[in-house]
Protein backbone atom coordinates (compact mmCIF):
# COMPACT_ATOMS: atom_id res chain seq x y z
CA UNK A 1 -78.06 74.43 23.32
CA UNK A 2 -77.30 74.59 19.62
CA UNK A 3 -73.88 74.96 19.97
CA UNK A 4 -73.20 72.28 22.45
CA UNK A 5 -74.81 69.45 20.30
CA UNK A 6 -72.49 71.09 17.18
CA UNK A 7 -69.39 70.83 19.70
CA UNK A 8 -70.52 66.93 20.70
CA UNK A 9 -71.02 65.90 17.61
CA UNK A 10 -68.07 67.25 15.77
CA UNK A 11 -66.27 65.82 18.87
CA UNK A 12 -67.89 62.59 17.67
CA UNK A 13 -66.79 62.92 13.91
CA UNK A 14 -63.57 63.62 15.01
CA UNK A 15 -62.70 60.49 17.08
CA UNK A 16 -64.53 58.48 14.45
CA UNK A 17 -62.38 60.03 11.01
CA UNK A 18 -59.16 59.53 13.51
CA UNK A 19 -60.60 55.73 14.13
CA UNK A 20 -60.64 54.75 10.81
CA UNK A 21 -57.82 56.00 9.59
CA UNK A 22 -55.79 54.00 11.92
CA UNK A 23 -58.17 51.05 11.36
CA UNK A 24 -56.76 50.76 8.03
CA UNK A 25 -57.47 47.34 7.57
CA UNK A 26 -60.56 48.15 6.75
CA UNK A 27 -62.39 49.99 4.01
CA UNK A 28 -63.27 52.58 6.55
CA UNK A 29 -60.12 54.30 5.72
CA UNK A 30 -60.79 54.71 2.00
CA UNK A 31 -64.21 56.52 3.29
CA UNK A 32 -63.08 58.73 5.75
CA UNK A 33 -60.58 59.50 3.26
CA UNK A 34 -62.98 60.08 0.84
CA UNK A 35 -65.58 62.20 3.54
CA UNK A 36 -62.65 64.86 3.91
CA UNK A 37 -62.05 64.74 0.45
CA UNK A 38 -65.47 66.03 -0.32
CA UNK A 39 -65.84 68.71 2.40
CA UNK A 40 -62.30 69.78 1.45
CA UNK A 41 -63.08 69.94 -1.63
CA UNK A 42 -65.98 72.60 -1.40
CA UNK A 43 -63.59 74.60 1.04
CA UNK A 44 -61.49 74.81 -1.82
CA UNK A 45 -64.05 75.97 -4.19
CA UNK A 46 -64.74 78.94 -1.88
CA UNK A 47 -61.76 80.21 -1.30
CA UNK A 48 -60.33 79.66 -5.06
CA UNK A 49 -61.03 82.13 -7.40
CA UNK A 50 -63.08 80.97 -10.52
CA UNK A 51 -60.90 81.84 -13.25
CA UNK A 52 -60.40 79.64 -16.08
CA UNK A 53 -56.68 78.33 -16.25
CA UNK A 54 -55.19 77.21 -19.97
CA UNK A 55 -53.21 74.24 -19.25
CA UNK A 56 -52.27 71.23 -21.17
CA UNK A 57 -53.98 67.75 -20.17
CA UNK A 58 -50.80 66.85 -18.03
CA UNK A 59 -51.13 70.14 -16.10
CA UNK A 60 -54.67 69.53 -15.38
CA UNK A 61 -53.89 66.30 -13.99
CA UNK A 62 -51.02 67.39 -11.44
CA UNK A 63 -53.52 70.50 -10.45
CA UNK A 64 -56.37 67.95 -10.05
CA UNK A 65 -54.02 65.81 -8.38
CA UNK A 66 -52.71 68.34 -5.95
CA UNK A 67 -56.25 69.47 -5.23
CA UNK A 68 -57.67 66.51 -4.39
CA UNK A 69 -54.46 65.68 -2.43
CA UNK A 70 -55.20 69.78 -0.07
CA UNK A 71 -58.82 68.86 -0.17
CA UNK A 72 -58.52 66.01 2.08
CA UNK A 73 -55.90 67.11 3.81
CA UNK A 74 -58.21 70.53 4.64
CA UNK A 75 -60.96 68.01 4.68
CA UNK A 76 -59.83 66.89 7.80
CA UNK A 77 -60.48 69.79 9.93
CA UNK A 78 -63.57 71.08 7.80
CA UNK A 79 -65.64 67.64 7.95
CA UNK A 80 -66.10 67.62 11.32
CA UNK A 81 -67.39 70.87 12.14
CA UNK A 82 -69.60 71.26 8.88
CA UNK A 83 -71.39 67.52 9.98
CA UNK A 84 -71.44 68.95 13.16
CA UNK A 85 -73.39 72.14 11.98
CA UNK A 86 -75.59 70.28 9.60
CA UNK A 87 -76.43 67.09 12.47
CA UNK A 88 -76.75 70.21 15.41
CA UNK A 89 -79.21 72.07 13.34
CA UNK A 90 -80.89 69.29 12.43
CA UNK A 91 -81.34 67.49 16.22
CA UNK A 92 -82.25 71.48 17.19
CA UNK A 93 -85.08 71.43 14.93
CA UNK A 94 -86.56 68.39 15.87
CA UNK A 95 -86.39 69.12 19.87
């Protein structure tokens, strides 16, 4: 039962990221962008190791840059099933 509401509602996340992104007229773009970025983001963090890089301040703004830039692009595919997982186990609970 769990894993069918995860599958429906990261079904659901999906057609609604994909919606606003081609509704981008509106701010729902920017959002969605931003959603992605943020679960991207923490897919990132896992998989990167946590080493301390010396850079100068124009080399931490192209790797910040190019970050943010994979972290929405990952973001994409990650968003949907980790609001999936956390909406599922929440509806789950509650039943």
């Amino acid at each position: 039962m769990k894993r069918t509401i995860i599958t429906i509602i990261s079904c659901v996340v999906i057609w609604g990221i994909t919606y606003a992104l081609w509704m981008s007229d509106s701010g729902l773009a920017g959002v969605a962008y931003f959603v992605c970025a943020f679960f991207g983001w923490r897919a990132l963090n896992k998989i990167q190791p946590s080493m301390f890089l010396w850079m100068s301040f124009a080399g931490w703004i192209v790797y910040f840059f190019v970050k943010f830039i994979l972290s929405a692009l990952i973001g994409f595919f990650v968003a949907p099933f980790e609001i999936g997982k956390k909406l599922g186990a929440h509806i789950s609970d509650s039943i």
